[in-house]
Protein backbone atom coordinates (compact mmCIF):
# COMPACT_ATOMS: atom_id res chain seq x y z
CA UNK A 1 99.04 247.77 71.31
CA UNK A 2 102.03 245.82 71.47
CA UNK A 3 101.63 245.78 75.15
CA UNK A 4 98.19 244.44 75.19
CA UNK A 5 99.32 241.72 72.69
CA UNK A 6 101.93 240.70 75.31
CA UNK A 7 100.62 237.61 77.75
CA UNK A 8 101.80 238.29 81.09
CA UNK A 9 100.78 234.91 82.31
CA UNK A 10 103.64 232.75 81.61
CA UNK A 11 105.12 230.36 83.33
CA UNK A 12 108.36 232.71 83.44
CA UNK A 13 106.53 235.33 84.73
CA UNK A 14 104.40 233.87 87.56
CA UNK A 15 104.21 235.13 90.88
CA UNK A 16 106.11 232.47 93.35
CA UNK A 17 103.45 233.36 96.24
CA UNK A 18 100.92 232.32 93.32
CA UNK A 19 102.36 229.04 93.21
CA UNK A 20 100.07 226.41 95.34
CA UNK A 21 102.77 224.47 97.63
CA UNK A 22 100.66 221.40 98.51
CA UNK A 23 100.71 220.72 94.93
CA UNK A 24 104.00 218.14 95.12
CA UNK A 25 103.02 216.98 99.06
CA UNK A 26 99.77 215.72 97.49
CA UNK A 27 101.69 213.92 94.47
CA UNK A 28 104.21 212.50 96.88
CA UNK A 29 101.52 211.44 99.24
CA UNK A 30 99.49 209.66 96.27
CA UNK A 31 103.08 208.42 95.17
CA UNK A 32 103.30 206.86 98.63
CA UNK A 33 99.92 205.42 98.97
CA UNK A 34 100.23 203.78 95.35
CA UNK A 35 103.67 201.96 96.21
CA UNK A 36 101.59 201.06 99.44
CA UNK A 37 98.83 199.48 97.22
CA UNK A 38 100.96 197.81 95.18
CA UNK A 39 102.99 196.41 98.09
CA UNK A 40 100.03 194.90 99.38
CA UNK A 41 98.84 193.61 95.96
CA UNK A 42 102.02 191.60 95.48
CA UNK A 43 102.11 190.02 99.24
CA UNK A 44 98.57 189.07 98.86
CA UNK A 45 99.59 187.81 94.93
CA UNK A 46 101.98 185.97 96.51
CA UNK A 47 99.98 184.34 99.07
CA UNK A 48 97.82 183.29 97.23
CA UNK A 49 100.25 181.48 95.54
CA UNK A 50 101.63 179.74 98.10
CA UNK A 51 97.88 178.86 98.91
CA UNK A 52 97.49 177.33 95.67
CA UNK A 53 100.62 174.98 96.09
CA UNK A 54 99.70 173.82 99.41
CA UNK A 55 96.48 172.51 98.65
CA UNK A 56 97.55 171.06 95.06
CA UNK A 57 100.00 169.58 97.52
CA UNK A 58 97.82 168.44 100.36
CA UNK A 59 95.54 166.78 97.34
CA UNK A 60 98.62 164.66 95.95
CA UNK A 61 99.35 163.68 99.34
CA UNK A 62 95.96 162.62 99.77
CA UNK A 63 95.72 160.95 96.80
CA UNK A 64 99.11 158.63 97.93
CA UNK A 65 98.12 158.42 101.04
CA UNK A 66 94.56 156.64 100.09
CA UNK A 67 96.53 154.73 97.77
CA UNK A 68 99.26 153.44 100.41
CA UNK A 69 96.08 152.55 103.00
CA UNK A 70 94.07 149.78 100.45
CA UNK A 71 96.42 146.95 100.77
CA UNK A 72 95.78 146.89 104.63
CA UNK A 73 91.91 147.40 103.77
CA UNK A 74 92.57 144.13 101.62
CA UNK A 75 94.32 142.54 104.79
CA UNK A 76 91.20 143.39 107.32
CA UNK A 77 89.01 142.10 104.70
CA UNK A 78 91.14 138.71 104.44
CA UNK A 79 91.71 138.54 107.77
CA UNK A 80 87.80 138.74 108.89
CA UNK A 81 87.24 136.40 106.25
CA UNK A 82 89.60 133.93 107.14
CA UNK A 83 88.51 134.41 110.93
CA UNK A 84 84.97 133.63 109.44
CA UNK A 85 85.99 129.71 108.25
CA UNK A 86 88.26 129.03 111.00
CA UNK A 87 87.19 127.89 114.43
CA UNK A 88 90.40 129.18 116.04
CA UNK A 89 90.89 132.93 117.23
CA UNK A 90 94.58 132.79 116.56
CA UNK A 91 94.83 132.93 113.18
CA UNK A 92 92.52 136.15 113.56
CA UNK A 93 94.59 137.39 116.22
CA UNK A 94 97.83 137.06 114.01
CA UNK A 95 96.17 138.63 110.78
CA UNK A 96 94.98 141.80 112.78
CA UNK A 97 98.54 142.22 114.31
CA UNK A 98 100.38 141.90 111.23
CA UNK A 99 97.80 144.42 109.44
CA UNK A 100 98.24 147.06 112.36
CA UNK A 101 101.88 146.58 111.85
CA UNK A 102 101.96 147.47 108.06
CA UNK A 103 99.22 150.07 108.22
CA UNK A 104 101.71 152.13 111.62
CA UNK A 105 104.79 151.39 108.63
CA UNK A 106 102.36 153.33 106.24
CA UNK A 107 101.46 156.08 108.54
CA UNK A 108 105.02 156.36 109.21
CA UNK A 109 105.96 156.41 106.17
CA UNK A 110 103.58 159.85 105.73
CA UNK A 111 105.30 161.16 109.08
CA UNK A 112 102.49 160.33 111.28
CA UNK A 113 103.68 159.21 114.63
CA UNK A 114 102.27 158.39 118.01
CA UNK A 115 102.44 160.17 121.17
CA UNK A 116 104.04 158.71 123.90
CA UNK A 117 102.49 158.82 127.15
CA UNK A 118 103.21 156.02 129.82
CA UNK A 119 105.37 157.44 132.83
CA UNK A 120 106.03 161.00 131.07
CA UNK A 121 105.34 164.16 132.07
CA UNK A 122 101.42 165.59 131.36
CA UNK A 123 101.87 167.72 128.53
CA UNK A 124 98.45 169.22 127.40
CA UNK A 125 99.55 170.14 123.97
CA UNK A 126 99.66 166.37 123.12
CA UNK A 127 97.38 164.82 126.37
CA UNK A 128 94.08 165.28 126.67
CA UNK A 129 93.48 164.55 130.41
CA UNK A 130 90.43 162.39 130.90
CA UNK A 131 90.81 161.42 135.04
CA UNK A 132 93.26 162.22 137.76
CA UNK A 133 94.14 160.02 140.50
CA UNK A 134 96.63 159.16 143.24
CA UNK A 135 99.44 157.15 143.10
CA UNK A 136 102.37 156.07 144.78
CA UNK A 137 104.35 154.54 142.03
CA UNK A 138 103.60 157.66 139.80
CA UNK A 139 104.82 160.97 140.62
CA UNK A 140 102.51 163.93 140.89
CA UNK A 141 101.33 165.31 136.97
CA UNK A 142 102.67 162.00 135.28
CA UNK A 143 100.56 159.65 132.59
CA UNK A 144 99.14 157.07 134.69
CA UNK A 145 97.04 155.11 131.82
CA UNK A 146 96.65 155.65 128.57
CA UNK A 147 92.80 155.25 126.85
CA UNK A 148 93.42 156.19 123.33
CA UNK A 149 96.69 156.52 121.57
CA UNK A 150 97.28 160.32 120.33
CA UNK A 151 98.88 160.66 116.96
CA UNK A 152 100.70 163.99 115.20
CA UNK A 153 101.93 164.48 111.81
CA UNK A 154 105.34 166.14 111.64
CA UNK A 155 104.89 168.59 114.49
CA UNK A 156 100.82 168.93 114.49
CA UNK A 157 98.53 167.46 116.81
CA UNK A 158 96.14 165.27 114.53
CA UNK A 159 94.64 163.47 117.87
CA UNK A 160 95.26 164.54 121.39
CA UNK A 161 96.19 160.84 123.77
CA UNK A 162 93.60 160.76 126.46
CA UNK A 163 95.28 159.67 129.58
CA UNK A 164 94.67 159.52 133.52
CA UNK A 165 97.05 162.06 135.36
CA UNK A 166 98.61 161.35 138.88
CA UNK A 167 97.67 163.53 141.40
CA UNK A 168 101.14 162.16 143.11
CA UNK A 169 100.58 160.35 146.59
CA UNK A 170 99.97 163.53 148.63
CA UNK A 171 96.77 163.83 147.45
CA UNK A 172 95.64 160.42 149.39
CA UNK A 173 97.56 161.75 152.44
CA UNK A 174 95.67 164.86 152.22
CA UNK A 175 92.46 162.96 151.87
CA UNK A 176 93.43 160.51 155.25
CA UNK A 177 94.57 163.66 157.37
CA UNK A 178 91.04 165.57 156.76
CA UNK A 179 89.43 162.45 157.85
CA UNK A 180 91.28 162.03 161.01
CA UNK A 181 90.77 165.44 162.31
């Protein structure tokens, strides 16, 4: 009876074909796809973080920004209304110029900057080409004219400049030769 009291099944006495083998490739594959989880749990943690900052940013700069622009409100307001008593254009004329000036020293002051266009190369990330045409004084894909003044802030685009593109002076050449033939 002393054998029968015996337990065999031991951990000392187990078989090692008994032992199942995929037993530590499954915990090492659940190890691996729980650091994986938790990897992406911090990045996206962490993004949104940096989320958060930008826009509590973005919202102060807003917030100065707005406050910067009311004085030259107030100076379109007293310019109009000066323009309205006074029989002269001048004074109206000199009001507006010195209120563009101090609201492109604001904008400046927040990094905004305009594009410049006249005589340079067409560059589409900053020209938005509106007509093409020849020109002899031009050369070939150069600003021409300028329509509307492009702006960017730091190093993004806030307005494209829409601009006529020379199509150089071959392109009226081209035009006289077909008509000749």
């Amino acid at each position: 009876m002393a054998d029968e009291e015996q337990n065999h099944n031991t951990f000392d006495n187990l078989d090692p074909d008994f032992v199942d083998a995929t037993a530590p490739s499954e915990a090492s594959a659940k190890d691996e796809e729980l650091k994986s989880l938790n990897d992406k749990y911090l990045r996206l943690a962490a993004e949104f973080d940096n989320y958060k900052r930008l826009a509590q940013r973005d919202q102060r700069d807003q917030i100065r920004f707005g406050k910067e622009l009311l004085p030259v409100v107030d100076n379109l307001e007293r310019a109009i209304k000066a323009a309205k008593g006074s029989k002269s254009a001048e004074g109206l004329v000199q009001g507006v110029d010195l209120t563009l000036k101090q609201l492109q020293g604001v904008l400046g002051k927040f990094g905004v900057q305009s594009i410049p266009t006249m005589g340079q190369p067409f560059d589409p990330t900053g020209h938005q080409a509106v007509a093409s045409v020849p020109s002899t004084q031009v050369p070939d894909q150069h600003v021409v004219e300028e329509f509307q003044r492009g702006y960017r802030l730091h190093d993004r685009i806030l307005r494209p400049a829409m601009v006529t593109v020379s199509s150089g002076e071959g392109a009226s050449k081209n035009t006289s030769d077909e008509s000749e033939s």
